[in-house]
C-alpha atoms as a PDB file:
ATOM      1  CA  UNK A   1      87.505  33.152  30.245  1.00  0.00           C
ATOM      2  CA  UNK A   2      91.243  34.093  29.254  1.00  0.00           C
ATOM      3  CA  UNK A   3      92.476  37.148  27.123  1.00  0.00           C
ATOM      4  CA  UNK A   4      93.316  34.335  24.545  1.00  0.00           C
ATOM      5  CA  UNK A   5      91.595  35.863  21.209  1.00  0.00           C
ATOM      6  CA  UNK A   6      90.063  38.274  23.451  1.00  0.00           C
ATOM      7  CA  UNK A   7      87.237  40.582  21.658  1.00  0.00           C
ATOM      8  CA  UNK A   8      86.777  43.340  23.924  1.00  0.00           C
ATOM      9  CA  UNK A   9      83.326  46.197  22.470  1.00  0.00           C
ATOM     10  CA  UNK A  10      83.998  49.492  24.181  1.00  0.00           C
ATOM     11  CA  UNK A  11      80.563  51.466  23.910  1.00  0.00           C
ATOM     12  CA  UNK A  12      81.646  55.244  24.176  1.00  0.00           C
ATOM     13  CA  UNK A  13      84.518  56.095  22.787  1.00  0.00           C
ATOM     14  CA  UNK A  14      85.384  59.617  24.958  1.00  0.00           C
ATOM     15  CA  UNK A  15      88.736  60.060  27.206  1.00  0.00           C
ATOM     16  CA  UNK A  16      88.442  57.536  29.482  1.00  0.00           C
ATOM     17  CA  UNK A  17      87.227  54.724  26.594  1.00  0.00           C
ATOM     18  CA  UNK A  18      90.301  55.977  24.636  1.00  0.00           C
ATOM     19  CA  UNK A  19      92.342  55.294  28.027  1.00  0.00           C
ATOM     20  CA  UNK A  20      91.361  51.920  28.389  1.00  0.00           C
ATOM     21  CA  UNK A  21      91.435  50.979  24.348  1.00  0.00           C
ATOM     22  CA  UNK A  22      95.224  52.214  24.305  1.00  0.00           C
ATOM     23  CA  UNK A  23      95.480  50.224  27.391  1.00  0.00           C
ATOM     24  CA  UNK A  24      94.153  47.199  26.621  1.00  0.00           C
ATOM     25  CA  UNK A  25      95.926  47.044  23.299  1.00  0.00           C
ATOM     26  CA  UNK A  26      99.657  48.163  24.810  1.00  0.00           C
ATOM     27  CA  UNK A  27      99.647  45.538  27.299  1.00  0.00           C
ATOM     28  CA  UNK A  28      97.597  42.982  26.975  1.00  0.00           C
ATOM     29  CA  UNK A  29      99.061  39.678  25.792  1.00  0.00           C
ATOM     30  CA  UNK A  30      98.245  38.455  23.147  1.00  0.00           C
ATOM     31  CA  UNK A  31      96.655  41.662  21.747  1.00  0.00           C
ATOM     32  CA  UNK A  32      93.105  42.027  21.642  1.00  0.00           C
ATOM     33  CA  UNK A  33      90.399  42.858  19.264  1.00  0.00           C
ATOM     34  CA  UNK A  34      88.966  46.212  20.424  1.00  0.00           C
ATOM     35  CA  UNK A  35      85.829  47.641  18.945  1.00  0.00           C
ATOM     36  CA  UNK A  36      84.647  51.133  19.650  1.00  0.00           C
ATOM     37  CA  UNK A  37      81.103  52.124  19.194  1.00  0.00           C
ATOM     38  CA  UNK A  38      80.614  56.114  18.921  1.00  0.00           C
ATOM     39  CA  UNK A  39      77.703  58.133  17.603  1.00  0.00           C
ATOM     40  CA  UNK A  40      80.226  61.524  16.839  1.00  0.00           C
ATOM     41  CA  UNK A  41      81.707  60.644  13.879  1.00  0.00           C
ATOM     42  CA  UNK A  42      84.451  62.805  14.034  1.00  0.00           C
ATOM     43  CA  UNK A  43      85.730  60.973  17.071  1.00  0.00           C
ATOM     44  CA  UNK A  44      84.893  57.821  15.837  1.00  0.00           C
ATOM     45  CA  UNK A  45      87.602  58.537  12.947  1.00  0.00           C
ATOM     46  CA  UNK A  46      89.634  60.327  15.079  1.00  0.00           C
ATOM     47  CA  UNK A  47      89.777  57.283  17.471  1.00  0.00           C
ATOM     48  CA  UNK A  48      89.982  54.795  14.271  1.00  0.00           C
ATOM     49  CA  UNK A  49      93.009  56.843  12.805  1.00  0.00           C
ATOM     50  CA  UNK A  50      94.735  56.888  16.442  1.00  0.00           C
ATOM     51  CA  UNK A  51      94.845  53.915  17.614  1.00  0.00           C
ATOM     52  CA  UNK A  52      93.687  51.738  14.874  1.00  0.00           C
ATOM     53  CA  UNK A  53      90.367  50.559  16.194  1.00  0.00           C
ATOM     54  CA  UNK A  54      87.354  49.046  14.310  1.00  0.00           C
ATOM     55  CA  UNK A  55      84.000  51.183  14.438  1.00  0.00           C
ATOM     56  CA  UNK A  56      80.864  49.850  14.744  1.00  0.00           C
ATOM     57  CA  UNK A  57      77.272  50.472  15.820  1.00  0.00           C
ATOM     58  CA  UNK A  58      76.147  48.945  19.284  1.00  0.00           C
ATOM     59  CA  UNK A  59      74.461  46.081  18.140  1.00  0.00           C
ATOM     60  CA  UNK A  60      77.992  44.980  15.735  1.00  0.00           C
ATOM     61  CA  UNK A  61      80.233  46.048  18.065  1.00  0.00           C
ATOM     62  CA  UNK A  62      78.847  43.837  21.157  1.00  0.00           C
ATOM     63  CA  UNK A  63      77.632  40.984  19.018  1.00  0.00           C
ATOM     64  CA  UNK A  64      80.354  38.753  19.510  1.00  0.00           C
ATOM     65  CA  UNK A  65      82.492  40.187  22.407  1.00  0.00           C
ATOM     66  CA  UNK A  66      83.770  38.325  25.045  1.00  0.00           C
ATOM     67  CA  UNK A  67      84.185  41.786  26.988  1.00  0.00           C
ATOM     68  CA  UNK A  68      81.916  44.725  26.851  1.00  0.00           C
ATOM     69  CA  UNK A  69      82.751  48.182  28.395  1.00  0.00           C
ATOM     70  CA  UNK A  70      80.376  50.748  29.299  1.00  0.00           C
ATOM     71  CA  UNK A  71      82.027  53.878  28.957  1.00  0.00           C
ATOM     72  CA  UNK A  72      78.943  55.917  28.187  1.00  0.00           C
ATOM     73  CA  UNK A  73      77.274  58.892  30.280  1.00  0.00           C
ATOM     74  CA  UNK A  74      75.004  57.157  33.414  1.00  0.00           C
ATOM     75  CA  UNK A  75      72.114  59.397  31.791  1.00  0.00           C
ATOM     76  CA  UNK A  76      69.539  57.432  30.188  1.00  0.00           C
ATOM     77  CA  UNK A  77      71.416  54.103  31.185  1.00  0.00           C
ATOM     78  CA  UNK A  78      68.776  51.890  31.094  1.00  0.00           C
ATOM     79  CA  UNK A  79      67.454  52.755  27.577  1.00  0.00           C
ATOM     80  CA  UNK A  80      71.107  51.976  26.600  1.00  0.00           C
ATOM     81  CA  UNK A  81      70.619  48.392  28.513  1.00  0.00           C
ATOM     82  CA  UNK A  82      67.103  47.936  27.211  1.00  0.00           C
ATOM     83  CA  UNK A  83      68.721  48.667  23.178  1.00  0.00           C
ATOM     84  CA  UNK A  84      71.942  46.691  23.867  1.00  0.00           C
ATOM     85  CA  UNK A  85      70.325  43.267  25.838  1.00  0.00           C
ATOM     86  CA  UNK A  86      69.308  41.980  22.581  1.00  0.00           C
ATOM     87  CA  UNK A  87      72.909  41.852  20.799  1.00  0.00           C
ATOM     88  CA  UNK A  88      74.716  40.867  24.220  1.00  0.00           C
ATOM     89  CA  UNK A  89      76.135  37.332  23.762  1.00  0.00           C
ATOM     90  CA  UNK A  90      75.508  34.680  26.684  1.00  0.00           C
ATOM     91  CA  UNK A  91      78.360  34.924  29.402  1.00  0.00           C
ATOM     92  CA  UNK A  92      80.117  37.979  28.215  1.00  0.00           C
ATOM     93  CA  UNK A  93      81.278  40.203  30.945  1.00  0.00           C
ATOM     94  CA  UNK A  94      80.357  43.351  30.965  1.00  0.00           C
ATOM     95  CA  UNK A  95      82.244  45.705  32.449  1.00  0.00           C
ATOM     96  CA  UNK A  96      80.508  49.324  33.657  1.00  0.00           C
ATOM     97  CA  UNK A  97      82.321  52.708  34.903  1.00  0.00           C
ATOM     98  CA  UNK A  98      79.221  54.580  34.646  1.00  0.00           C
ATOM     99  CA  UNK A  99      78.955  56.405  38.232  1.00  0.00           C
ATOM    100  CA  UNK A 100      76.177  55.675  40.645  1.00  0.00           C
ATOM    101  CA  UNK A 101      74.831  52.324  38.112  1.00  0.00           C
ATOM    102  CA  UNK A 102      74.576  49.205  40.863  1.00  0.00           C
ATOM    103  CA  UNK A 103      74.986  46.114  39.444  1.00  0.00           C
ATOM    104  CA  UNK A 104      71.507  45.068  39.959  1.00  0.00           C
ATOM    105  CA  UNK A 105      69.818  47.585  37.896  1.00  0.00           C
ATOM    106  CA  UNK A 106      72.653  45.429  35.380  1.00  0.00           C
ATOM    107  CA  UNK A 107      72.243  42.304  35.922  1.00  0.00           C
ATOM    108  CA  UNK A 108      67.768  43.159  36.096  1.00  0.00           C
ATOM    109  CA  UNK A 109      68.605  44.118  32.268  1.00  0.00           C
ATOM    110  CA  UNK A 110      71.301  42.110  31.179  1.00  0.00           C
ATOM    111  CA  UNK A 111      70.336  38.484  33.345  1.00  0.00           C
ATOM    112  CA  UNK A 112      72.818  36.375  30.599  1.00  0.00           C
ATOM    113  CA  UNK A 113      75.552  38.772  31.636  1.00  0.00           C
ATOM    114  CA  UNK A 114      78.788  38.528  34.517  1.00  0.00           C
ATOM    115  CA  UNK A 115      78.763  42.168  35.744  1.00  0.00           C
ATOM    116  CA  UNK A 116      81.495  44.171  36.860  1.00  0.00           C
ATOM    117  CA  UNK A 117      81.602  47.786  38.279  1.00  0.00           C
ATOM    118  CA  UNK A 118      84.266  49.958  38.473  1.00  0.00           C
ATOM    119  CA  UNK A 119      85.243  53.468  39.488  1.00  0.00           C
ATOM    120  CA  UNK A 120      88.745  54.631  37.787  1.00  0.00           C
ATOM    121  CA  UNK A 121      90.244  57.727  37.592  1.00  0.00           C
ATOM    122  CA  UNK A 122      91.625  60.082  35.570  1.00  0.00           C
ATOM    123  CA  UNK A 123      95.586  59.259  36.000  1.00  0.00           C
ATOM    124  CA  UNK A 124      94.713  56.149  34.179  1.00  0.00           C
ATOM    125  CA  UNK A 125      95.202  58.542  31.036  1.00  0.00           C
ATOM    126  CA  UNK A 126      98.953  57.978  32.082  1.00  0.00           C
ATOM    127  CA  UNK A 127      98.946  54.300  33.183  1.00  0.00           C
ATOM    128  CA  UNK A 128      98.767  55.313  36.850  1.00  0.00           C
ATOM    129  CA  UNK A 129      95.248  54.819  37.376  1.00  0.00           C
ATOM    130  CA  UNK A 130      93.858  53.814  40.036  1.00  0.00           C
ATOM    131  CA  UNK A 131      90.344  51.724  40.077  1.00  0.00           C
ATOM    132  CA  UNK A 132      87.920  50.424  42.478  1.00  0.00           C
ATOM    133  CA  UNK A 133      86.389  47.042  41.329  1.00  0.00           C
ATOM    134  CA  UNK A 134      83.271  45.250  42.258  1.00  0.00           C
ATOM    135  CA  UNK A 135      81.941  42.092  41.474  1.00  0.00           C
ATOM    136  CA  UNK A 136      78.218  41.211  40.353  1.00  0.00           C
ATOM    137  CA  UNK A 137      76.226  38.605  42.208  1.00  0.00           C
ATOM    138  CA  UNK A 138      76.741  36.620  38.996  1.00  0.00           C
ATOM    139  CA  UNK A 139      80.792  37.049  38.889  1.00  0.00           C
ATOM    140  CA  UNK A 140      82.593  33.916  38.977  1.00  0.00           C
ATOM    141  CA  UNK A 141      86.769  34.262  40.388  1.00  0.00           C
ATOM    142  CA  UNK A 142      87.435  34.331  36.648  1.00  0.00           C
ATOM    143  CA  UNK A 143      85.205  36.812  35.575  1.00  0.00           C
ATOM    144  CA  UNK A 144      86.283  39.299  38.626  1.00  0.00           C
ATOM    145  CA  UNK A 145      90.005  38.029  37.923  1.00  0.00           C
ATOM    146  CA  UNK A 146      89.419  39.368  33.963  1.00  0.00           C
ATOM    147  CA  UNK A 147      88.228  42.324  34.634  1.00  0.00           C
ATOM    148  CA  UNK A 148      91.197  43.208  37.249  1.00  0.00           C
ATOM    149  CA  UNK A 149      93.765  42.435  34.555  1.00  0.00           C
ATOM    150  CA  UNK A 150      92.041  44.508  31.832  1.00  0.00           C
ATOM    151  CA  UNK A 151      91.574  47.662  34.667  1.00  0.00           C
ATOM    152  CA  UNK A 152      95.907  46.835  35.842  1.00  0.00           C
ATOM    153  CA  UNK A 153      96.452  47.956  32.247  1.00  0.00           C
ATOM    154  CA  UNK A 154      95.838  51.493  33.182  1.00  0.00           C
ATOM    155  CA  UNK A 155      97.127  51.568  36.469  1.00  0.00           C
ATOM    156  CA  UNK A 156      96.614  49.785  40.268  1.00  0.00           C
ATOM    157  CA  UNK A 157      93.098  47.966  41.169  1.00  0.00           C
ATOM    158  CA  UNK A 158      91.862  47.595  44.291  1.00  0.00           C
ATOM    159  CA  UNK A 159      88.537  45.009  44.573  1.00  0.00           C
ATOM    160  CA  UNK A 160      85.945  45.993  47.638  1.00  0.00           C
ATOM    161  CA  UNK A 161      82.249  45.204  48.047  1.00  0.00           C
ATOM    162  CA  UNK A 162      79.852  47.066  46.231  1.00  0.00           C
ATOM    163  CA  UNK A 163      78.390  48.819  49.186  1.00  0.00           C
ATOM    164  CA  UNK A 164      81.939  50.536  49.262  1.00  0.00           C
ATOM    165  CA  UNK A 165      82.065  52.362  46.012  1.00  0.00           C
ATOM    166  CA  UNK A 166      80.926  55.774  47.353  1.00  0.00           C
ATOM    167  CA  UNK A 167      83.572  55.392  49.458  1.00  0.00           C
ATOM    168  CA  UNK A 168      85.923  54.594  46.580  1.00  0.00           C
ATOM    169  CA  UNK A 169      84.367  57.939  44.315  1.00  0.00           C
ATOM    170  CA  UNK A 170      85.213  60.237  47.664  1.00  0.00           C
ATOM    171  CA  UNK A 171      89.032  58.616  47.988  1.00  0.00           C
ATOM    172  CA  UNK A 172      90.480  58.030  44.373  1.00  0.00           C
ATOM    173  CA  UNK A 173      87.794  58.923  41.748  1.00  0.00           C
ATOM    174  CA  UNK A 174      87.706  62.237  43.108  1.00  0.00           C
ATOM    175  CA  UNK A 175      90.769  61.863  44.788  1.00  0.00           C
ATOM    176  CA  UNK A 176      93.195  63.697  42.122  1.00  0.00           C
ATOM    177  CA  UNK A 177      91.348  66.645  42.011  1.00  0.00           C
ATOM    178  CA  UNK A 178      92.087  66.996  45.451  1.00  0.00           C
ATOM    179  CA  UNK A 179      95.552  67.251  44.948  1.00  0.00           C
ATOM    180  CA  UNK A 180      95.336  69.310  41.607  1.00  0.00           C
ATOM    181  CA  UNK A 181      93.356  72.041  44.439  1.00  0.00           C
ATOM    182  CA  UNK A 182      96.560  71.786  46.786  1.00  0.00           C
ATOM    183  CA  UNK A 183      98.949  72.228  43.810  1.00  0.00           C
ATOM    184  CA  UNK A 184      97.080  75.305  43.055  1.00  0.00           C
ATOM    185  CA  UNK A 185      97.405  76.337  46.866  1.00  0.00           C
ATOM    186  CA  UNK A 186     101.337  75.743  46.484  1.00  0.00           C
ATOM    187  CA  UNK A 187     101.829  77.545  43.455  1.00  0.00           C
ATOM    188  CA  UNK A 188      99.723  80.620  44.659  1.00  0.00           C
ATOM    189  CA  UNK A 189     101.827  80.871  47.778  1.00  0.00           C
ATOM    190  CA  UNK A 190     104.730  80.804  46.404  1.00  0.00           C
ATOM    191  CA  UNK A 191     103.720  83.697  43.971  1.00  0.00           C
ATOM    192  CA  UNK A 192     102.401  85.708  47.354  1.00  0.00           C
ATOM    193  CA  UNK A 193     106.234  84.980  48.432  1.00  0.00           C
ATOM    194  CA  UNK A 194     107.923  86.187  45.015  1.00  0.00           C
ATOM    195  CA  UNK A 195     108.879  82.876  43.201  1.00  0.00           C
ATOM    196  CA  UNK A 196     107.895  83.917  39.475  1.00  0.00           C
ATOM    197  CA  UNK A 197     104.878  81.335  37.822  1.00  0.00           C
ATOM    198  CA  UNK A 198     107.080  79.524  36.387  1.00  0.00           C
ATOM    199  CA  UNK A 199     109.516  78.299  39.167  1.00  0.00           C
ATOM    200  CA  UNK A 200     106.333  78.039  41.179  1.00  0.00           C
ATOM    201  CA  UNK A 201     104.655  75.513  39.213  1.00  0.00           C
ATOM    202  CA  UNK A 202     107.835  73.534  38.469  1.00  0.00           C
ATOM    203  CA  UNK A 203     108.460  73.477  42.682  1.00  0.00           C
ATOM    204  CA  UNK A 204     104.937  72.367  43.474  1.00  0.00           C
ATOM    205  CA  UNK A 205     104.513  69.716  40.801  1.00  0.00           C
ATOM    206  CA  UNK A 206     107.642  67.842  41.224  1.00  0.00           C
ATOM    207  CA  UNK A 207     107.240  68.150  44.893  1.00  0.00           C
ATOM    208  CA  UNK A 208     103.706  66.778  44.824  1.00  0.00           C
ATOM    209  CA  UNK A 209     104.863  64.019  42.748  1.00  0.00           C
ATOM    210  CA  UNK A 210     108.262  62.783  44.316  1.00  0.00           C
ATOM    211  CA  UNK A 211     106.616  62.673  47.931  1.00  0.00           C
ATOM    212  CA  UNK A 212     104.107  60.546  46.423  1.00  0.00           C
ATOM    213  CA  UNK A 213     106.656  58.206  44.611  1.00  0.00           C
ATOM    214  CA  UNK A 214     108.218  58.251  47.809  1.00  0.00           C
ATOM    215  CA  UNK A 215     105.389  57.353  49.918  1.00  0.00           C
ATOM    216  CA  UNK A 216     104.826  54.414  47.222  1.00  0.00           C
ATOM    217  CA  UNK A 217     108.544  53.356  47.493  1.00  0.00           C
ATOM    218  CA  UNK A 218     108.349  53.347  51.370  1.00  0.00           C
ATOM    219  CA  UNK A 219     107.237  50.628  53.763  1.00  0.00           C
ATOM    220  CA  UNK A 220     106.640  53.627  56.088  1.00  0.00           C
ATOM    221  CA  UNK A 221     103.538  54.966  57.300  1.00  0.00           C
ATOM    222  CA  UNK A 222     102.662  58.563  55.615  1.00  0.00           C
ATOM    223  CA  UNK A 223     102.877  60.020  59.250  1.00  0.00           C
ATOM    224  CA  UNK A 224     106.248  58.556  59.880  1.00  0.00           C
ATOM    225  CA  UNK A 225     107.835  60.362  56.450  1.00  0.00           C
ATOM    226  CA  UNK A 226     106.223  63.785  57.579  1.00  0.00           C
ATOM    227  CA  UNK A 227     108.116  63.223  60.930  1.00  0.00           C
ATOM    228  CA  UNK A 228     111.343  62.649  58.931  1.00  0.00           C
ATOM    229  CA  UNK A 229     110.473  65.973  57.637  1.00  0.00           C
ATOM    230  CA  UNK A 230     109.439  68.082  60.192  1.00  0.00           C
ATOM    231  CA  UNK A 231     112.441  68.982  62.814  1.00  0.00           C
ATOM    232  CA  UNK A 232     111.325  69.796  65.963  1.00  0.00           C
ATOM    233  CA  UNK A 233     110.707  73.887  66.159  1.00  0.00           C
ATOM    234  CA  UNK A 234     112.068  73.858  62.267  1.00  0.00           C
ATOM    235  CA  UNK A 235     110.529  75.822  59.337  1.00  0.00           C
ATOM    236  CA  UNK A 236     107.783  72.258  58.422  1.00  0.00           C
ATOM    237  CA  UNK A 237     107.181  72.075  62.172  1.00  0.00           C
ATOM    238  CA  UNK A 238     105.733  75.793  61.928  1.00  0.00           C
ATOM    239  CA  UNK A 239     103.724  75.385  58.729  1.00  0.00           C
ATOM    240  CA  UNK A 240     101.877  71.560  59.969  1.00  0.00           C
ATOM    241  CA  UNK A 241     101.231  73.427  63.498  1.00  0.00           C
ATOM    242  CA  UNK A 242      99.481  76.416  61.138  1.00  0.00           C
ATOM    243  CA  UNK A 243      97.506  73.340  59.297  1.00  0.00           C
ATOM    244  CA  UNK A 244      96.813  71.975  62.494  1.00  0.00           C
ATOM    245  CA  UNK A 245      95.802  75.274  63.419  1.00  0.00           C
ATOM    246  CA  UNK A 246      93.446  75.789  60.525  1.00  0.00           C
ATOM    247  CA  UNK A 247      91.555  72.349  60.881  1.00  0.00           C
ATOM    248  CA  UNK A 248      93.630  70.814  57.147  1.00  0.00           C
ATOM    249  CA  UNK A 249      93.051  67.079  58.317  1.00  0.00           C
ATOM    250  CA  UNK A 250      89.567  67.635  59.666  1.00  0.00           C
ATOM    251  CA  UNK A 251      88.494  69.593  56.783  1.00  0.00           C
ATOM    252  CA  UNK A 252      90.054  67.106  54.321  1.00  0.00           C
ATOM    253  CA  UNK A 253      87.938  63.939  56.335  1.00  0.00           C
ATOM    254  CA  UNK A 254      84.911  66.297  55.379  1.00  0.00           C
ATOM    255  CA  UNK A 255      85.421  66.989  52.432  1.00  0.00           C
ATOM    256  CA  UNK A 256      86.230  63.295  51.141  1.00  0.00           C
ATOM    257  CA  UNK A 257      82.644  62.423  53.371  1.00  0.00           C
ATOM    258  CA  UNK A 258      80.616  65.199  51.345  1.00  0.00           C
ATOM    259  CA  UNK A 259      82.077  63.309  48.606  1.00  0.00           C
ATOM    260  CA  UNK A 260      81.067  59.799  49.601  1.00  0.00           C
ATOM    261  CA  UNK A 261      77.188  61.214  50.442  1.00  0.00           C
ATOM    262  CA  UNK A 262      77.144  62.951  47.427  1.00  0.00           C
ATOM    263  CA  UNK A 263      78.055  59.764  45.141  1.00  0.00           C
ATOM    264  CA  UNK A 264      75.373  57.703  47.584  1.00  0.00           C
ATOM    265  CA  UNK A 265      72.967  60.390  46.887  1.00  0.00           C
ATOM    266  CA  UNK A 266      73.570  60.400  43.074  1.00  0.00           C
ATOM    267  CA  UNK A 267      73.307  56.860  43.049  1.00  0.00           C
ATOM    268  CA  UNK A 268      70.346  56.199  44.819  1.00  0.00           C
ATOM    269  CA  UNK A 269      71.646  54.052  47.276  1.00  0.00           C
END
């Protein structure tokens, strides 16, 4: 399967199946079909109105898509399997980012179906995205290659077993509120040391984000460009030796692990 005269059903049409519809239809080549199916019908006009997409229920919507993506609540999944199996066409590939869903529980309802799973995050509202992928046992290379391309539209994919998409939740999925909490950190510090709000926020925000271009610009390891930073007995040598002090890094590895247990726990597995 190519993204020649791709068709491509998107069932759910909140912020993150209005990411990947804007997505797919920005940079895909040649540009795709893209059909949304939403119960609110305010969104569902404000979504056709947006971005030009065609409305339909479930059953229209999924009838004759090479592509189908689940971007629906993981409440009450399988009676949304159960109702969509029957308009599924052979060999589509349907593509889930419902958290904690396996791909057997899938595949069990959906047996004519390639199954992907995937667990984005929110950044990919701004192309920079990143998404754990994971084949079903019925994936073929061109099926898992597919969905990759579709998922790069919105930002960076990275493909692991299934058995390591907790792990994936706890590191990127959850991974920007993480440093949304430090940018609040930064910002209230530097209102305890008399920058105004304003000047704050601008500081910690641009800070946050040209380290981490840098890092991604940089063949270095992360603990190599803090080094660069931090001159011996120098004002970043005194605040990572406080960090150090107050157990930062150890905190941060549990933190990310309550995360991982809790997505295992959620999903059953």
């Amino acid at each position: 399967m190519t993204d020649t005269a791709l068709r491509i059903a998107i069932l759910g049409g909140g912020v993150m199946g209005e990411t990947l519809a804007a997505g797919f239809l920005a940079r895909l080549d040649p540009t795709p079909t893209v059909t949304v199916a939403e119960k609110r019908p305010e969104r569902a006009a404000e979504l056709a109105d947006r971005l030009g997409l065609r409305i339909a229920s479930m059953a229209e919507a999924v009838s004759d898509a090479d592509v189908v993506v689940l971007a629906v609540k993981p409440q009450d999944f399988r009676a949304m399997l159960a109702e969509l199996a029957p308009s599924l066409r052979s060999g589509a590939l349907v593509i889930s980012i419902a958290a904690g869903i396996p791909t057997s529980l899938m595949e069990e309802m959906l047996p004519d179906a390639a199954v992907v799973r995937v667990m984005p995050n929110t950044p990919a509202r701004i192309n920079r995205g990143v998404a754990g992928i994971s084949a079903g046992s019925a994936c073929s290379a061109t099926d898992i290659d597919l969905a990759a391309r579709l998922m790069a539209s919105v930002g960076v994919v990275v493909r692991v077993p299934e058995a390591l998409q907790d792990a994936v939740t706890a590191v990127s999925g959850s991974g920007p509120a993480y440093v949304f909490y430090l940018a609040e950190a930064m910002i209230a510090a530097g209102l305890e040391l008399g920058l105004s709000a304003e000047d704050a926020r601008v500081m910690a925000v641009n800070t946050i984000l040209g380290a981490g271009e840098l890092m991604a610009a940089s063949d270095e390891d992360p603990a190599v460009l803090r080094a660069n930073v931090t001159s011996p007995n120098g004002t970043t040598a005194a605040a990572i030796a406080s960090m150090e002090q107050s157990g930062i890094r150890d905190a941060v590895i549990a933190a990310m692990t309550a995360a991982r247990d809790r997505s295992s726990e959620l999903s059953g597995s």
